[in-house]
Protein backbone atom coordinates (compact mmCIF):
# COMPACT_ATOMS: atom_id res chain seq x y z
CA UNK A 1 -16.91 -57.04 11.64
CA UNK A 2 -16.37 -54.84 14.99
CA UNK A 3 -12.63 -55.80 14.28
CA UNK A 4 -12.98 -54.60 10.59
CA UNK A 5 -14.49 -51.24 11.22
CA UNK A 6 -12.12 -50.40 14.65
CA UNK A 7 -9.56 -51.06 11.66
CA UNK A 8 -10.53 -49.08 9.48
CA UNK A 9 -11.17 -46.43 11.83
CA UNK A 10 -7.62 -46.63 12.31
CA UNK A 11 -6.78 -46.41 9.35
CA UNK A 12 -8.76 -43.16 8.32
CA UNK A 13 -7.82 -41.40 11.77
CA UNK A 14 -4.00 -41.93 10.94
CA UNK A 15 -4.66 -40.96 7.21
CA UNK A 16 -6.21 -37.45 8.32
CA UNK A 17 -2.95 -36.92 10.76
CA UNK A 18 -0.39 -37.44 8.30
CA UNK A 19 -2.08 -35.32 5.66
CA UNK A 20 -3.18 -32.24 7.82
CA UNK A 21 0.66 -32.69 9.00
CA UNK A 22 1.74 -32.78 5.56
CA UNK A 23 -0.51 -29.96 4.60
CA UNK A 24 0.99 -27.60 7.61
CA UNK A 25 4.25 -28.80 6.48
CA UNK A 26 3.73 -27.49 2.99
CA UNK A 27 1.95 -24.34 4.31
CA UNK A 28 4.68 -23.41 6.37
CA UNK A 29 7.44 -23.70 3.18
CA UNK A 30 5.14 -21.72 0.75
CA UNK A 31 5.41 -19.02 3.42
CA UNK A 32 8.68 -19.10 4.57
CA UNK A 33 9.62 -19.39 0.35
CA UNK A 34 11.32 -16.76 -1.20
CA UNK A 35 10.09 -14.99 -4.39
CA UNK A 36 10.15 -17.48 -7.41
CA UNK A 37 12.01 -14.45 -9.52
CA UNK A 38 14.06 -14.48 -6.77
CA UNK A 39 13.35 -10.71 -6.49
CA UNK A 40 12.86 -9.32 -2.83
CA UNK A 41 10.59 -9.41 -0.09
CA UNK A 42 10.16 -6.22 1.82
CA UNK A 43 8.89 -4.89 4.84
CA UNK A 44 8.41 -1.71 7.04
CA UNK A 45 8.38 -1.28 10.80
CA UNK A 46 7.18 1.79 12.32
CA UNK A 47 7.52 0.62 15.27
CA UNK A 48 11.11 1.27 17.01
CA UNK A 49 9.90 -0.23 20.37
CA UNK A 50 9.97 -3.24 18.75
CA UNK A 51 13.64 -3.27 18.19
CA UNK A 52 14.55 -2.08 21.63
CA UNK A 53 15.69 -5.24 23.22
CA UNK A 54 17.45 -7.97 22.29
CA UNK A 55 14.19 -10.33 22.90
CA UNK A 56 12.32 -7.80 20.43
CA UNK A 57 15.21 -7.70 17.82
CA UNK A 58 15.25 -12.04 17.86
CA UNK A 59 11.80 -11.58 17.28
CA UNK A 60 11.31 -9.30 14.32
CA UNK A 61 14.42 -10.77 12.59
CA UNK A 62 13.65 -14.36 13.32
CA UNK A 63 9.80 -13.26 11.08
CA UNK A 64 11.77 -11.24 8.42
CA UNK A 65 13.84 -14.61 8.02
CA UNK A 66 10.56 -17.11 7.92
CA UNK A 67 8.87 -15.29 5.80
CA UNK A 68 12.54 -14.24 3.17
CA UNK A 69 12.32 -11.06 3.99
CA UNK A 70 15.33 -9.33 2.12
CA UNK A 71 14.40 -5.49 3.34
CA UNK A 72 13.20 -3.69 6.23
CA UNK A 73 12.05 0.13 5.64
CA UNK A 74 12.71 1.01 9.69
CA UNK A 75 11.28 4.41 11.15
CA UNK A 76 13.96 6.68 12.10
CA UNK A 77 13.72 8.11 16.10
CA UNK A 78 16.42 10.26 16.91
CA UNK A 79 15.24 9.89 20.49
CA UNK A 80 16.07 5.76 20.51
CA UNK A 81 19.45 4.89 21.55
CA UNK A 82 22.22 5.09 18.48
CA UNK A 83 23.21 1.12 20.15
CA UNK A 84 19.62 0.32 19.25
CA UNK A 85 19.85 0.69 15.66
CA UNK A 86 23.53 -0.49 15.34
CA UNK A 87 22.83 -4.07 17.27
CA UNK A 88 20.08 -4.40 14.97
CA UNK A 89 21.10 -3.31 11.66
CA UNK A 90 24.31 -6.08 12.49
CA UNK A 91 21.70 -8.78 13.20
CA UNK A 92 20.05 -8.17 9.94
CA UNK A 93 23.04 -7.73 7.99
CA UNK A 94 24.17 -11.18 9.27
CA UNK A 95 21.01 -12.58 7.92
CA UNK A 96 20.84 -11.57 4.64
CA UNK A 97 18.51 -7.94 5.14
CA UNK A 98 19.17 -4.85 4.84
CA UNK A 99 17.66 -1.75 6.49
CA UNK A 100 16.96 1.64 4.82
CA UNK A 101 15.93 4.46 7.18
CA UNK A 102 12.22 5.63 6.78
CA UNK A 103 10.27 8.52 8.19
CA UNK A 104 7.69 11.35 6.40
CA UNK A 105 4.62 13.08 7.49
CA UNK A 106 1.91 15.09 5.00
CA UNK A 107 3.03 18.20 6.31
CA UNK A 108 6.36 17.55 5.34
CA UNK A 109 5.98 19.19 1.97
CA UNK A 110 5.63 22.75 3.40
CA UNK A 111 8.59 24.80 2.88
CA UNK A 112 8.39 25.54 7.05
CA UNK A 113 8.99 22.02 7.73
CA UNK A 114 11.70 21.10 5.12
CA UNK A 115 14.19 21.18 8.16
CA UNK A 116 12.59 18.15 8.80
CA UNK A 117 13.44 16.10 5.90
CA UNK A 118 17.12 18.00 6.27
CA UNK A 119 17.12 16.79 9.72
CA UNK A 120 16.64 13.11 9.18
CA UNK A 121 18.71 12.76 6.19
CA UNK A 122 21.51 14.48 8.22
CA UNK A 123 20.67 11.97 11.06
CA UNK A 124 21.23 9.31 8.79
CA UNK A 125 24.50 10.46 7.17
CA UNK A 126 25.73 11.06 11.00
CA UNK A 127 25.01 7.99 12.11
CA UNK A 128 26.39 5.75 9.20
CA UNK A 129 29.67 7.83 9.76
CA UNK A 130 29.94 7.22 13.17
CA UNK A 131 29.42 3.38 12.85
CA UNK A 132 30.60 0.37 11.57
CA UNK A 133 29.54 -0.96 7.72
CA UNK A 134 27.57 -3.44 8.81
CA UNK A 135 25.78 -1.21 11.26
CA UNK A 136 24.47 1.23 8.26
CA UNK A 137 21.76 2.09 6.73
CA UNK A 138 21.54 1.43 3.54
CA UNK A 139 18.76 3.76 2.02
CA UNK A 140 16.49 6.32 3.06
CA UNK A 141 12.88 5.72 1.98
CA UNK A 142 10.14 8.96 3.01
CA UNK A 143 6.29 8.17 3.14
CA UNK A 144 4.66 11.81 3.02
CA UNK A 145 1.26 11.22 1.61
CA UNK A 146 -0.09 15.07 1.63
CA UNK A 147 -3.21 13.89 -0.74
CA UNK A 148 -4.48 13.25 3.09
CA UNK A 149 -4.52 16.98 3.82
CA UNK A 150 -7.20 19.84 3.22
CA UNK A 151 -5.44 21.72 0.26
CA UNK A 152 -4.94 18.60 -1.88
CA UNK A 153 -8.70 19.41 -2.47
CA UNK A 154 -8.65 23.02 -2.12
CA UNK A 155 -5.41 24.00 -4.01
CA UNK A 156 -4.70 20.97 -5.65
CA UNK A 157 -1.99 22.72 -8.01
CA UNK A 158 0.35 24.09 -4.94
CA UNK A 159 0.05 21.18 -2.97
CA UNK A 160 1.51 19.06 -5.95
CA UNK A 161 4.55 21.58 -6.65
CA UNK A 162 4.80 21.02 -2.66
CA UNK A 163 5.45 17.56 -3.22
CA UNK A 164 7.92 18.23 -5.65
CA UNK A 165 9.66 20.49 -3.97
CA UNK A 166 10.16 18.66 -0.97
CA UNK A 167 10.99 15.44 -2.93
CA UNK A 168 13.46 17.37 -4.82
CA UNK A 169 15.23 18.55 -1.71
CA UNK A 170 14.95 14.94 -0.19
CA UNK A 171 16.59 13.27 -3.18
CA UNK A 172 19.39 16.05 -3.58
CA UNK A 173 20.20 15.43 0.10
CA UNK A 174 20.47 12.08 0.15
CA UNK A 175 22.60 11.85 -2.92
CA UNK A 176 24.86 14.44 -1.61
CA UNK A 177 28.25 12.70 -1.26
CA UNK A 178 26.77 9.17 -0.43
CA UNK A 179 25.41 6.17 -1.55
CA UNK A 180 22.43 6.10 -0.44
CA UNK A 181 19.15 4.75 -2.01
CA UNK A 182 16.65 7.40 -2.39
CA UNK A 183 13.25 6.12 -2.45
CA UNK A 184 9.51 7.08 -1.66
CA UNK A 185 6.11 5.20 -0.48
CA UNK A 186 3.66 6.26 -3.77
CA UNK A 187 0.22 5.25 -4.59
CA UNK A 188 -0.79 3.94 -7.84
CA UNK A 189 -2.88 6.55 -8.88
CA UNK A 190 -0.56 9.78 -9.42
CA UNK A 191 -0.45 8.95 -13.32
CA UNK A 192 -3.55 10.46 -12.85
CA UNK A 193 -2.63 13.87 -11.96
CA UNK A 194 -0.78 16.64 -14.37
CA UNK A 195 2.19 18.57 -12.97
CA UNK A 196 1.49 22.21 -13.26
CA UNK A 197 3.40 23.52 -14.75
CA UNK A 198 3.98 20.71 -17.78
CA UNK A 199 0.29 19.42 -18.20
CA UNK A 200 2.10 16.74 -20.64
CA UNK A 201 4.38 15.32 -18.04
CA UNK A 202 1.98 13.10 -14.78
CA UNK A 203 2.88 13.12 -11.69
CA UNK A 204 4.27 9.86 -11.39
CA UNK A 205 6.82 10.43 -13.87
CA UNK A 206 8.06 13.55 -12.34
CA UNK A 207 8.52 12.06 -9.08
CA UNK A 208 9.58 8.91 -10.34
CA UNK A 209 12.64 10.96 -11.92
CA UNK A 210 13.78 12.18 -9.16
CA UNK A 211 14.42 8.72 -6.86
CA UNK A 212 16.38 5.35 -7.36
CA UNK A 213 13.49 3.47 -6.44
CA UNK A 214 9.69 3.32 -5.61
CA UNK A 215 7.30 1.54 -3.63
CA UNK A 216 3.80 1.40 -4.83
CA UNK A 217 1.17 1.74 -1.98
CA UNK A 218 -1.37 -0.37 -4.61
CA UNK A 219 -3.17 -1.69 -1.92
CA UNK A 220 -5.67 -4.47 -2.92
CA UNK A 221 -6.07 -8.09 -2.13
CA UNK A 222 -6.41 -10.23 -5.58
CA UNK A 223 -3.63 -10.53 -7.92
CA UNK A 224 -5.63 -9.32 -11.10
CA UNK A 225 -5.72 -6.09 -9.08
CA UNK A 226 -2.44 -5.74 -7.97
CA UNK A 227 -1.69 -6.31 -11.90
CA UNK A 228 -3.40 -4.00 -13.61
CA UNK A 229 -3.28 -0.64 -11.15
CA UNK A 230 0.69 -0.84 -10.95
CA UNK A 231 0.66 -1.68 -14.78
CA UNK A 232 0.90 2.19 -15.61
CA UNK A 233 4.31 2.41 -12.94
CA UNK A 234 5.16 -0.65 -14.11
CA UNK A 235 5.73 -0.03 -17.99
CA UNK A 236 6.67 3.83 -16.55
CA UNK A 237 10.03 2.28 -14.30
CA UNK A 238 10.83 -0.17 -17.44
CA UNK A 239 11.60 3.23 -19.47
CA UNK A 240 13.28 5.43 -17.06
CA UNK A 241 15.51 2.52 -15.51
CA UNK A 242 14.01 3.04 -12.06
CA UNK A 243 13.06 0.09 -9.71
CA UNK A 244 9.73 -0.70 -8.06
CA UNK A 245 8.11 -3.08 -5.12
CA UNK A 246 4.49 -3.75 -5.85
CA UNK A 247 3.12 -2.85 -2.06
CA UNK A 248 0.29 -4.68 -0.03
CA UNK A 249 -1.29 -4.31 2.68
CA UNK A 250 -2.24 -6.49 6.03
CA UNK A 251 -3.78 -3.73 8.41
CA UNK A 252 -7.83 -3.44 8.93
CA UNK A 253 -8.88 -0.95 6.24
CA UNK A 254 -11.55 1.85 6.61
CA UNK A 255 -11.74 2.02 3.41
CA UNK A 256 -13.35 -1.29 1.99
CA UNK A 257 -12.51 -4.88 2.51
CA UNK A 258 -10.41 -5.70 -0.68
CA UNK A 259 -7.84 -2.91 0.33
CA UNK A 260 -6.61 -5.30 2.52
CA UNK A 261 -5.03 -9.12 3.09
CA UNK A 262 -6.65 -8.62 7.01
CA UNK A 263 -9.87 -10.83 6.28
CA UNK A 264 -8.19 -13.55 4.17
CA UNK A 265 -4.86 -14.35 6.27
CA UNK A 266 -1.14 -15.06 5.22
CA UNK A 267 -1.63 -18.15 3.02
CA UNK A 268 -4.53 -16.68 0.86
CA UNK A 269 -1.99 -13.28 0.25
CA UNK A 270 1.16 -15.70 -0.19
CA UNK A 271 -1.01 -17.12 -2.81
CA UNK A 272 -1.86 -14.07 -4.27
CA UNK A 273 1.39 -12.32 -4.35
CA UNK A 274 3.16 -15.67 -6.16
CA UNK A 275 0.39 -14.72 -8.85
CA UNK A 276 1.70 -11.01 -9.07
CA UNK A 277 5.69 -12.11 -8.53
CA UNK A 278 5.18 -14.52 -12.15
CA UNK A 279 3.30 -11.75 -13.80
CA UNK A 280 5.79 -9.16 -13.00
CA UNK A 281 9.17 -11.22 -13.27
CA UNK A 282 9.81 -10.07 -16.47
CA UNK A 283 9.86 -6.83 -16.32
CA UNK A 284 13.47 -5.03 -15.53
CA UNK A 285 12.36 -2.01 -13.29
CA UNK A 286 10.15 -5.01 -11.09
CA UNK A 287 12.04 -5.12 -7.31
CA UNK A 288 9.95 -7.25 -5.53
CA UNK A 289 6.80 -6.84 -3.22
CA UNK A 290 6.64 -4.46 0.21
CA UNK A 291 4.58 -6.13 2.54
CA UNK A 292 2.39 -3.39 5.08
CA UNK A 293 3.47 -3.72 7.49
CA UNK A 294 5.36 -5.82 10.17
CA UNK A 295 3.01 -5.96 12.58
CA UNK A 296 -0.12 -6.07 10.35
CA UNK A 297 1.27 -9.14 9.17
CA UNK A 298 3.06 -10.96 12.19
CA UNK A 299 -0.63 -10.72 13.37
CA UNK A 300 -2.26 -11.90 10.00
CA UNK A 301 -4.60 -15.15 10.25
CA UNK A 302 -3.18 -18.46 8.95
């Protein structure tokens, strides 16, 4: 009988072995698996520390290639070595991924600090010219945000002809003898807001008009949501011919708990995001999903 149950024992204790290996083994290919539309996978790092050595650039690309990333949006810094960006950009080129410059502050849609957005888009343009092809960028992408700053309350009306401005200057300059993508970081929302001066035309299809492509900051954890708030930009890209990445987020939130994949982890938002990737497939204008950001979600939970 003793012989029967140490047997059995056995038995059970080699049964729970091979299926939590077969489980991690499954785990890890549902992460490391591309999109099932075979659209992309995109990232940003704000980081550039974090491409500064040749330990750090293994690192980052040998993540973007796990987890099929096809894009990295990677903060311009004129100060970091012009050798940085070119042995990286190579790397990733070699494995599949392309890089598109990104930079943007708030107060970048003051006329007194358009110089800025001249200055990295001429940054940009310099540097691809002075490089090889597989050392360029291939896009510029700007995250400006200024619904963060006072006047988006207090003159709501000049702050969004701001934005317009500066957007239309940013797209003009990129496009300027180049190939460049133009895109922007945009939240879901700006549907919701009239342009001025055309109280028939929203926001997001003025801006959207001006870029190639868009990535939606609609930040919430649970497919259904994900769904419906980029529905709107969504059906919007599908009739201008403009492309879109569905964007999530991986950082601790201030803001409430289902802005963000932080509490549930990297399977539960893998799981979530092949829910959005079959809903959206179908749609022309849909690019992929932009994962925030690189180190939110190197440092995600299992």
């Amino acid at each position: 009988m003793n012989f029967i149950n140490r047997s059995s024992a056995r038995i059970l204790i080699n049964y729970v072995i091979v299926t939590v290996l077969l489980l991690s083994v499954v785990s890890a290919a549902c992460e490391a698996a591309p999109l099932r539309s075979n659209q992309m996978k995109a990232t940003w790092l704000w980081d550039t520390s974090l491409i500064s050595t040749l330990e750090n650039r293994q690192a980052v690309l040998k993540f973007a290639k796990e987890q099929s990333v096809g894009r990295i949006y990677l903060q311009v810094n004129p100060d970091a070595a012009k050798s940085t960006y070119r042995a990286f950009i190579q790397a990733a080129a070699k494995a599949g991924i392309q890089i598109h410059a990104l930079d943007g502050a708030p107060n970048w849609i003051h006329s007194d600090q358009h110089q800025q957005i001249l200055n990295m888009v001429k940054w940009v343009k310099d540097y691809n010219a002075s490089v090889l092809k597989d050392e360029r960028f291939t896009g510029i992408q700007v995250d400006i945000e200024p619904y963060v700053l006072p006047e988006w309350h207090d003159e709501r009306d000049v702050t969004v002809i701001n934005w317009i401005n500066a957007m239309t200057l940013f797209t003009k300059e990129v496009k300027q003898d180049s190939t460049l993508t133009a895109s922007a970081a945009l939240p879901f929302w700006l549907q919701l807001i009239s342009v001025p001066d055309d109280s028939s035309l929203r926001l997001n299809e003025k801006l959207f008009n001006l870029l190639d492509e868009v990535t939606l900051m609609s930040y919430r954890d649970q497919a259904q949501a994900l769904i419906e708030i980029t529905a709107a930009d969504v059906a919007l890209a599908d009739r201008l011919n403009k492309k879109v990445f569905v964007g999530v987020e991986t950082n601790p939130s201030s803001e409430a708990a289902f802005v963000s994949f932080y509490e549930e982890g990297r399977a539960a938002m893998n799981k979530q995001l092949t829910l959005v990737d079959a809903a959206l497939k179908g749609h022309p204008s849909y690019a992929g999903i932009a994962i925030h950001d690189y180190t939110g979600w190197k440092n995600l939970k299992p």
